[in-house]
C-alpha atoms as a PDB file:
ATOM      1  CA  UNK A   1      95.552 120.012 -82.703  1.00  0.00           C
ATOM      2  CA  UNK A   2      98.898 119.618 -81.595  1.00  0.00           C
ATOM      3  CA  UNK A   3     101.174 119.041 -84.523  1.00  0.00           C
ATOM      4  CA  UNK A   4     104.374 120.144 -86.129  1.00  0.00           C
ATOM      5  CA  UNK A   5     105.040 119.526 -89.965  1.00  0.00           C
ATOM      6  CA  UNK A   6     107.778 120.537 -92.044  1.00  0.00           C
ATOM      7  CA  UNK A   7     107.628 121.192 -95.668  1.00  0.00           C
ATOM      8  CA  UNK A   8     109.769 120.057 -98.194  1.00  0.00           C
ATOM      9  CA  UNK A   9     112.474 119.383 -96.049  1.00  0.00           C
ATOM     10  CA  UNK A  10     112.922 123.332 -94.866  1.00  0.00           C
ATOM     11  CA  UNK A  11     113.023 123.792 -91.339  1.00  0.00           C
ATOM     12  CA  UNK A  12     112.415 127.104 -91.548  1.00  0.00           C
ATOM     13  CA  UNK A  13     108.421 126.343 -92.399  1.00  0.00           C
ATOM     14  CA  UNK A  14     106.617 124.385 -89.903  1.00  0.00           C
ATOM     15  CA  UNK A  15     102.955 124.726 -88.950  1.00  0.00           C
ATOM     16  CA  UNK A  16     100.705 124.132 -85.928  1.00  0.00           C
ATOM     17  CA  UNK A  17      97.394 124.728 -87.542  1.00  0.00           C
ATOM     18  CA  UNK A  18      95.522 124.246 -90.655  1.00  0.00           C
ATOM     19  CA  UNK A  19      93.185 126.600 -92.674  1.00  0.00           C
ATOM     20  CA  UNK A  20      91.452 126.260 -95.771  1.00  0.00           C
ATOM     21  CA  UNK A  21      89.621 128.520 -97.620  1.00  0.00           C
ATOM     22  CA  UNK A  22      86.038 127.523 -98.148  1.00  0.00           C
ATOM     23  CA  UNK A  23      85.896 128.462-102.158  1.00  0.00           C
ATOM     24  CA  UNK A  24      88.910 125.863-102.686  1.00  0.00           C
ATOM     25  CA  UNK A  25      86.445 123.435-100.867  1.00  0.00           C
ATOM     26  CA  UNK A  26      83.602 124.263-102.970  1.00  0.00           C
ATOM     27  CA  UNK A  27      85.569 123.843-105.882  1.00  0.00           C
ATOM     28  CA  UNK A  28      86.383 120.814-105.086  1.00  0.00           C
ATOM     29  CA  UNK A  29      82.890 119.854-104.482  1.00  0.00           C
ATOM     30  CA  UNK A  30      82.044 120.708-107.976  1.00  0.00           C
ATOM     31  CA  UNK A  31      85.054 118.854-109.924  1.00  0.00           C
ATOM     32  CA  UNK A  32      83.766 116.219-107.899  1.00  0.00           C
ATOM     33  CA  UNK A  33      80.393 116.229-109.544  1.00  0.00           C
ATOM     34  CA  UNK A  34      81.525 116.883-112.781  1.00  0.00           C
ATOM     35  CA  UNK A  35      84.083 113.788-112.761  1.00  0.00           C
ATOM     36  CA  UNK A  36      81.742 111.406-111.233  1.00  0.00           C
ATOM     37  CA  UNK A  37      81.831 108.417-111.083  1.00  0.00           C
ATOM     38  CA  UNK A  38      85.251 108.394-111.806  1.00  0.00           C
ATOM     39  CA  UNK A  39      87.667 110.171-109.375  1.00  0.00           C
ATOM     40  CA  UNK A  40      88.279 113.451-109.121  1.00  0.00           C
ATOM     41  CA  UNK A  41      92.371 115.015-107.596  1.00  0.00           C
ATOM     42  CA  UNK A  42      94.070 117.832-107.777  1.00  0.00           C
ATOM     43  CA  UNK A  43      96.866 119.560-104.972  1.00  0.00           C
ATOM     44  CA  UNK A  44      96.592 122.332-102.587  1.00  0.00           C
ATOM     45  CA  UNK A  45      98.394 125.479-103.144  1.00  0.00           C
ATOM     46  CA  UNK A  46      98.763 127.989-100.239  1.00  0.00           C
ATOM     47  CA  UNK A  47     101.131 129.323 -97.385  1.00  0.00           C
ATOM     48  CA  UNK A  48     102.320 129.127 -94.393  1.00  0.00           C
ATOM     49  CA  UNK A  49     102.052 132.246 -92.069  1.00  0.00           C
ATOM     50  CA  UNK A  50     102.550 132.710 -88.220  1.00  0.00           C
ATOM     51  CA  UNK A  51     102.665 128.565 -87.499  1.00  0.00           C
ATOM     52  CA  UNK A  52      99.648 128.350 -89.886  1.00  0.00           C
ATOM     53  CA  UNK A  53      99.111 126.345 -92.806  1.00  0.00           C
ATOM     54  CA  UNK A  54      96.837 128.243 -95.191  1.00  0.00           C
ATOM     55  CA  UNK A  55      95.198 126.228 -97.798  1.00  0.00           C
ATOM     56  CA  UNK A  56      94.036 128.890-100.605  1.00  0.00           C
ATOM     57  CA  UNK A  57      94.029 127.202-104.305  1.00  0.00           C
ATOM     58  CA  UNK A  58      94.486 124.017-106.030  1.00  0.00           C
ATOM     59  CA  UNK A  59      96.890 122.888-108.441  1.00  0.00           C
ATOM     60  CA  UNK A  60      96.004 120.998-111.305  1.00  0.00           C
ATOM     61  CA  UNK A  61      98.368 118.607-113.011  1.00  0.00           C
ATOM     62  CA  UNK A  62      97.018 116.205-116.205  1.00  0.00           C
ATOM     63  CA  UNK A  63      96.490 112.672-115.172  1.00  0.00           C
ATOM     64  CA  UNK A  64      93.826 110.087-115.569  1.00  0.00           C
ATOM     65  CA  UNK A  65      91.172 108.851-113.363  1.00  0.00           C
ATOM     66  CA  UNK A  66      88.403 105.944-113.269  1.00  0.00           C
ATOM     67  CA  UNK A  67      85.967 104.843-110.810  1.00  0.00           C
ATOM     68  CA  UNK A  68      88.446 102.990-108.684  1.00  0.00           C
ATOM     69  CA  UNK A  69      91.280 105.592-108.522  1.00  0.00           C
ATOM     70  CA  UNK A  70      93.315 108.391-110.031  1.00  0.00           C
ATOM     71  CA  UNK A  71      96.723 109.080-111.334  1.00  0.00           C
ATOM     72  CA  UNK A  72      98.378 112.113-112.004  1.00  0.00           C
ATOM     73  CA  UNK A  73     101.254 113.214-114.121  1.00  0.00           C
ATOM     74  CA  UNK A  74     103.415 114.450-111.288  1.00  0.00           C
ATOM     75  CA  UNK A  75     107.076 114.474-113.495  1.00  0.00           C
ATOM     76  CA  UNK A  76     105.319 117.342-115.351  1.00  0.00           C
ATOM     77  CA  UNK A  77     105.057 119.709-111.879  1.00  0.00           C
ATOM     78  CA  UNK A  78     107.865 122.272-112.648  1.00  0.00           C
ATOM     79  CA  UNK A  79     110.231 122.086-109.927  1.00  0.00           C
ATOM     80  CA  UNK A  80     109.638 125.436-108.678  1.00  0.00           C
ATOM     81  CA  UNK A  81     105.995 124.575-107.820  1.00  0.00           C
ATOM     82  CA  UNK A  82     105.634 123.778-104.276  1.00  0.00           C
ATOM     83  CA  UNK A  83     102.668 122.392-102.881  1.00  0.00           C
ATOM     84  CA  UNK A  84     101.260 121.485-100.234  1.00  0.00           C
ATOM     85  CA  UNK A  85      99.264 118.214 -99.870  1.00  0.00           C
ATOM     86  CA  UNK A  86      96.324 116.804-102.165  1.00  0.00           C
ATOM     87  CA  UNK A  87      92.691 116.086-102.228  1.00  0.00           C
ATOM     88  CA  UNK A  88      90.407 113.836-104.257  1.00  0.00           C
ATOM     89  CA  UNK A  89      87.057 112.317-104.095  1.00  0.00           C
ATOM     90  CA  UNK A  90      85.704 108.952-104.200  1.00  0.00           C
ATOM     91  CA  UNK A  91      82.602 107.883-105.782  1.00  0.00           C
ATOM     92  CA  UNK A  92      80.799 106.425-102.768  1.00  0.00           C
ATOM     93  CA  UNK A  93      79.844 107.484 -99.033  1.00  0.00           C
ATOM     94  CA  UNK A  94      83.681 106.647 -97.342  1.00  0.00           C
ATOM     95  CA  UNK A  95      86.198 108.898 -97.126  1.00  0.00           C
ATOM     96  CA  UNK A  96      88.585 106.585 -95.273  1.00  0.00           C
ATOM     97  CA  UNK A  97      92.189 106.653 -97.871  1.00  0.00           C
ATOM     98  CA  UNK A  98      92.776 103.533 -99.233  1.00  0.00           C
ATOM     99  CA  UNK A  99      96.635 101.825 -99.072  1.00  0.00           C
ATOM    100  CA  UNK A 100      97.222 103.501-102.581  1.00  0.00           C
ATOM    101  CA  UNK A 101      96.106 106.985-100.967  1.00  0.00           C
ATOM    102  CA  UNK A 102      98.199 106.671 -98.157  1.00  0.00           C
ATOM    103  CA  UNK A 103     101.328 105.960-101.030  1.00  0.00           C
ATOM    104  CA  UNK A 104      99.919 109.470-102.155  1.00  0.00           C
ATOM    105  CA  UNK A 105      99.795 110.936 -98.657  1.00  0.00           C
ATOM    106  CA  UNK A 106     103.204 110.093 -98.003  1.00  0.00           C
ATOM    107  CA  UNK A 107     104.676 111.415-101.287  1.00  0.00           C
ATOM    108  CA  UNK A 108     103.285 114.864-102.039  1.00  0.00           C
ATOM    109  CA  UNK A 109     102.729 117.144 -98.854  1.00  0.00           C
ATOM    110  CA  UNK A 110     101.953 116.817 -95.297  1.00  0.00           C
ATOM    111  CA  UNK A 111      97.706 117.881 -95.289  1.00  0.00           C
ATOM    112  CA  UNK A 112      95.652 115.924 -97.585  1.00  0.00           C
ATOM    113  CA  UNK A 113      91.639 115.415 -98.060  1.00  0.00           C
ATOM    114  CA  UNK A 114      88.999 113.044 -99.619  1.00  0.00           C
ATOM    115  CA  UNK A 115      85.599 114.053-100.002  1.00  0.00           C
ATOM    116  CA  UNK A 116      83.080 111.424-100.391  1.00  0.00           C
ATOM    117  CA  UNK A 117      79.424 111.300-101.653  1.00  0.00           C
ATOM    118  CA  UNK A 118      76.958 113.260-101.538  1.00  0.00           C
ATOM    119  CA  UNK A 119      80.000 115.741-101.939  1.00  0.00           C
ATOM    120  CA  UNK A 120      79.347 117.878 -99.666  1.00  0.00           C
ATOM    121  CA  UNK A 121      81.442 120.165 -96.756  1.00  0.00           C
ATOM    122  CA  UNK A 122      80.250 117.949 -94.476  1.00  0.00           C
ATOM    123  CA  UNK A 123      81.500 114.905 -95.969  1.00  0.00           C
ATOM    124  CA  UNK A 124      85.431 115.753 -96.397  1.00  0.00           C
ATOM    125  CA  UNK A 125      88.126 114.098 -93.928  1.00  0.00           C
ATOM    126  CA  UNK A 126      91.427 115.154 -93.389  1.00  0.00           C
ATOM    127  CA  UNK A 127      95.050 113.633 -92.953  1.00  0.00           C
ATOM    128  CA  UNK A 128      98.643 113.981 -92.536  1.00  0.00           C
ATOM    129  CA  UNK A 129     101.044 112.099 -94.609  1.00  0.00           C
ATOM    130  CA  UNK A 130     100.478 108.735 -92.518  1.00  0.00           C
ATOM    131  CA  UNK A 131      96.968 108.559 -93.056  1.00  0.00           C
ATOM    132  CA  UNK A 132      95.989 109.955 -89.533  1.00  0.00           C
ATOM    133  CA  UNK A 133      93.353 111.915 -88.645  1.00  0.00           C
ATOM    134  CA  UNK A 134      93.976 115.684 -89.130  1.00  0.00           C
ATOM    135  CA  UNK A 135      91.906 119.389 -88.174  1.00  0.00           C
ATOM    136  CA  UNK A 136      91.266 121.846 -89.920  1.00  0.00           C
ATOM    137  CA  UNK A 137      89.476 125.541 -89.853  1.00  0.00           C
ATOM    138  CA  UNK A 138      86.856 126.675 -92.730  1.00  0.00           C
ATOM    139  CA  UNK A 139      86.932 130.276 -93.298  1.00  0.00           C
ATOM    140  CA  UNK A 140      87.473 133.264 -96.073  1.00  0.00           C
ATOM    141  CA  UNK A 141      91.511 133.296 -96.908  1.00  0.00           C
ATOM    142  CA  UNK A 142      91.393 134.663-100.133  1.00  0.00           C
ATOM    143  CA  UNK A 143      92.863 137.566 -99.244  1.00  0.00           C
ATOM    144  CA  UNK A 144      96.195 136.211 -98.514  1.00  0.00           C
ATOM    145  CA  UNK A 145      96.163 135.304-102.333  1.00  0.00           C
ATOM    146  CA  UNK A 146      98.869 137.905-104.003  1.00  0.00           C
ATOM    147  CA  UNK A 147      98.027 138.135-107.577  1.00  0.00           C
ATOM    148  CA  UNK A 148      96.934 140.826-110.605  1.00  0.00           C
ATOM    149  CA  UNK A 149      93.197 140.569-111.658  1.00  0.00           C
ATOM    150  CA  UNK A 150      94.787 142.039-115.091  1.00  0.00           C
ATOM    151  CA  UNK A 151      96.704 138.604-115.594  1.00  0.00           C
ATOM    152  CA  UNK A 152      93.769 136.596-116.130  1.00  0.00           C
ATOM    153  CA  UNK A 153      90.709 139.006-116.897  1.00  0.00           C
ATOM    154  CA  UNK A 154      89.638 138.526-120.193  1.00  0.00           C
ATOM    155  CA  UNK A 155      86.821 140.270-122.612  1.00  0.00           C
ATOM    156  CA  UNK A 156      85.436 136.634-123.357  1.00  0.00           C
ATOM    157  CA  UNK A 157      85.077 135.741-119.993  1.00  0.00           C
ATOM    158  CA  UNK A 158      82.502 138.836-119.437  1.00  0.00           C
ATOM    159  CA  UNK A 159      78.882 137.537-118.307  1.00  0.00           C
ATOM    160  CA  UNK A 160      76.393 138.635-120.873  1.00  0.00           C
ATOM    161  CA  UNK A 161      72.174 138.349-120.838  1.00  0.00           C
ATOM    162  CA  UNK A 162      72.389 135.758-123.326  1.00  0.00           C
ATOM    163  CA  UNK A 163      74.709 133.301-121.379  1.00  0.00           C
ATOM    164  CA  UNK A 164      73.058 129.674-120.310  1.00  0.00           C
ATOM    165  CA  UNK A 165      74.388 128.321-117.175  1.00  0.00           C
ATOM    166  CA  UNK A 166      74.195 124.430-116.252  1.00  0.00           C
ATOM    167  CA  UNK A 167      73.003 123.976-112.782  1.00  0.00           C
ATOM    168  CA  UNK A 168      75.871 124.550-109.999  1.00  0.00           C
ATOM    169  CA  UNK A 169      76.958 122.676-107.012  1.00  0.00           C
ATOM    170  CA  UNK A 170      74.834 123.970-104.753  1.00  0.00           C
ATOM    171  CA  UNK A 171      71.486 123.318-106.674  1.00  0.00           C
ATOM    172  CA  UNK A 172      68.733 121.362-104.682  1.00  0.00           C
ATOM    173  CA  UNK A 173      68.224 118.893-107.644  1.00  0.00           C
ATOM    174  CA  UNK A 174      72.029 118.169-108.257  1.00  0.00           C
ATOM    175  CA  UNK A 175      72.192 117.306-104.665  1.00  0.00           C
ATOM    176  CA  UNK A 176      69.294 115.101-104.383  1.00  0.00           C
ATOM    177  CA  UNK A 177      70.528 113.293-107.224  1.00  0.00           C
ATOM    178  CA  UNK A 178      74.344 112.681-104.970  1.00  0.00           C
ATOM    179  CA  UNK A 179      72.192 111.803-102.097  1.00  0.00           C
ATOM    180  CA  UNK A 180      70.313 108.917-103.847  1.00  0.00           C
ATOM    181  CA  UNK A 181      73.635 107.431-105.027  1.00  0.00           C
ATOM    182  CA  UNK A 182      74.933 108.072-101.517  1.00  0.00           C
ATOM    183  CA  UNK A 183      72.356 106.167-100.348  1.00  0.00           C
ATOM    184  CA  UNK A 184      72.507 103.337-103.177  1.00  0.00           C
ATOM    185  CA  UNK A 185      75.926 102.194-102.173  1.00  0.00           C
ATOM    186  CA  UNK A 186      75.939 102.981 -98.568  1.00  0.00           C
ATOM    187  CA  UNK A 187      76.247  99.017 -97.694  1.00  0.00           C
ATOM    188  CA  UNK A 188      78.753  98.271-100.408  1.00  0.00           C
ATOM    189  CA  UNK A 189      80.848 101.174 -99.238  1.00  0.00           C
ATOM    190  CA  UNK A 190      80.515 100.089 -95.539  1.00  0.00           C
ATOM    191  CA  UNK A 191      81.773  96.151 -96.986  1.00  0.00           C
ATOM    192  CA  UNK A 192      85.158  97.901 -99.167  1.00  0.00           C
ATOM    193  CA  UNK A 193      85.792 100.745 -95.399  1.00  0.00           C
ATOM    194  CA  UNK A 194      86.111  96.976 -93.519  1.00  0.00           C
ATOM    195  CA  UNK A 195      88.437  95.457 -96.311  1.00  0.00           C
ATOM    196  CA  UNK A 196      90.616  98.903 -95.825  1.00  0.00           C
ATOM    197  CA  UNK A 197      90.750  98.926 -92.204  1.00  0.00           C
ATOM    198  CA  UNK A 198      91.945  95.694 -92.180  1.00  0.00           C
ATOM    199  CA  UNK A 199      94.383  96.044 -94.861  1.00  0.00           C
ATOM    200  CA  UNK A 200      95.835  99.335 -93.024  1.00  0.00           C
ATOM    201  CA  UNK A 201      96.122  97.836 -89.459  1.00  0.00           C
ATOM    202  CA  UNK A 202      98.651  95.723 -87.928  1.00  0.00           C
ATOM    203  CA  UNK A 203      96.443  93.178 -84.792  1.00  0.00           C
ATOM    204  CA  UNK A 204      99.254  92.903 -82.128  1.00  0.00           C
ATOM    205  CA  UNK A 205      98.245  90.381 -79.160  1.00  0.00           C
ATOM    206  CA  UNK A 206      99.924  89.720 -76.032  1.00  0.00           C
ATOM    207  CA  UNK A 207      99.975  86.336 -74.184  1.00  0.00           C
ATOM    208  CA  UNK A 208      99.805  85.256 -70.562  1.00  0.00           C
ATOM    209  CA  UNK A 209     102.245  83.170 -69.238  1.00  0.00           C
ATOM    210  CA  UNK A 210      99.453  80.928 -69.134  1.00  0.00           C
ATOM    211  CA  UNK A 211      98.543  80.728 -72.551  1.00  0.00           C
ATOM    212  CA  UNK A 212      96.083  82.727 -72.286  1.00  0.00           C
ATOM    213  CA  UNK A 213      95.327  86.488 -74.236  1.00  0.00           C
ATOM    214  CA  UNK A 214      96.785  89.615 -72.159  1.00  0.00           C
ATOM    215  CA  UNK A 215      95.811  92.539 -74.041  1.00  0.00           C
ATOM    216  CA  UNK A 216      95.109  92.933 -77.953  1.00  0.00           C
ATOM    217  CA  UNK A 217      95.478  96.137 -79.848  1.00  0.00           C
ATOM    218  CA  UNK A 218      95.323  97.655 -83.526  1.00  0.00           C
ATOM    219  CA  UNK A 219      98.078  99.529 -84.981  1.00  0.00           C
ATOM    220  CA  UNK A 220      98.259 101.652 -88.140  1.00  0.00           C
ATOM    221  CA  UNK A 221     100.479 100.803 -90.319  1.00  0.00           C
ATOM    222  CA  UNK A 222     102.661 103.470 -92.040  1.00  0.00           C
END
């Protein structure tokens, strides 16, 4: 990946790489599953270090979402708060952003990411701010995260032998029961990831002297 992205208008941060820490994925995985089927978005917190965008929390801002999009309150992110890009999910098996996620892309950061069912690592795709295809590494930043355990450690938050706990995101059944919607909608998914493409691409085609077609080609439109 050969890319160079400013932040917030500050030339002094640019990156040439892209890391995110897998527990911010995970999370992500799980919101997902809890909001379904409505949509699930939230922004990326992190740093940038030595060229290299590190992707190590999410922000959460209130907002509303349904089964056909989300909105956030983004007047109530203090001014001081800087972040990074965003991710969200969408309830069905394409992660391919949609003309109002590329309005999103374009507004709030320069790295953003949809995960799609069954919600899964394996199912998240990247972007910069035009809607292109972007990498990205998986690994264990955490500790790049400065912070005090004592600022949010609390006596109720203790685990105790009496505790229930729903099933998480990585239990079998939970993701048998994404997988069977994944595969419910699969062909309705594939119909709306046409309608997108061809909303999001200019068709430019060239003509012989002749009359005749020279060369045609798809651009994406920013």
């Amino acid at each position: 990946m050969s890319f160079i992205s400013k932040i917030l208008g500050n030339d002094d941060e640019e990156f040439k790489e892209v890391r995110v820490d897998r527990e911010v994925l995970e999370s992500v995985i799980f919101y997902s599953k809890q909001a379904y089927p409505n949509e699930f978005l939230a922004f990326f917190d992190g740093m940038i270090k030595d060229k290299i965008l590190y992707i190590t929390s999410l922000l959460f801002v209130p907002g509303e979402t349904c089964e056909t999009g989300a909105v956030v309150h983004t007047e109530l992110i203090p001014m001081t708060t800087k972040y990074f890009g965003s991710v969200h999910s969408h309830p069905g098996p394409s992660a391919m952003p949609s003309t109002a996620d590329l309005r999103t892309f374009s507004k709030y950061g320069y790295f953003h990411m949809i995960v799609c069912l069954p919600y899964s690592l394996e199912t998240f795709k990247s972007y910069d701010r035009y809607g292109q295809p972007l990498d990205y590494t998986i690994g264990d930043y955490s500790h790049l995260v400065d912070y005090d355990p004592n600022d949010f450690f609390d006596e109720g938050d203790v685990v105790t032998d009496s505790d229930e706990f729903k099933p998480g995101f990585l239990d079998e059944k939970d993701d048998k029961f994404f997988k069977s919607l994944d595969e419910e909608r699969k062909n309705q998914y594939e119909e709306f990831e046409e309608r997108i493409q061809a909303q999001n691409q200019v068709l430019k085609i060239e003509i012989n002297s002749d009359g005749t077609i020279k060369k045609i080609t798809r651009e994406f439109k920013e």
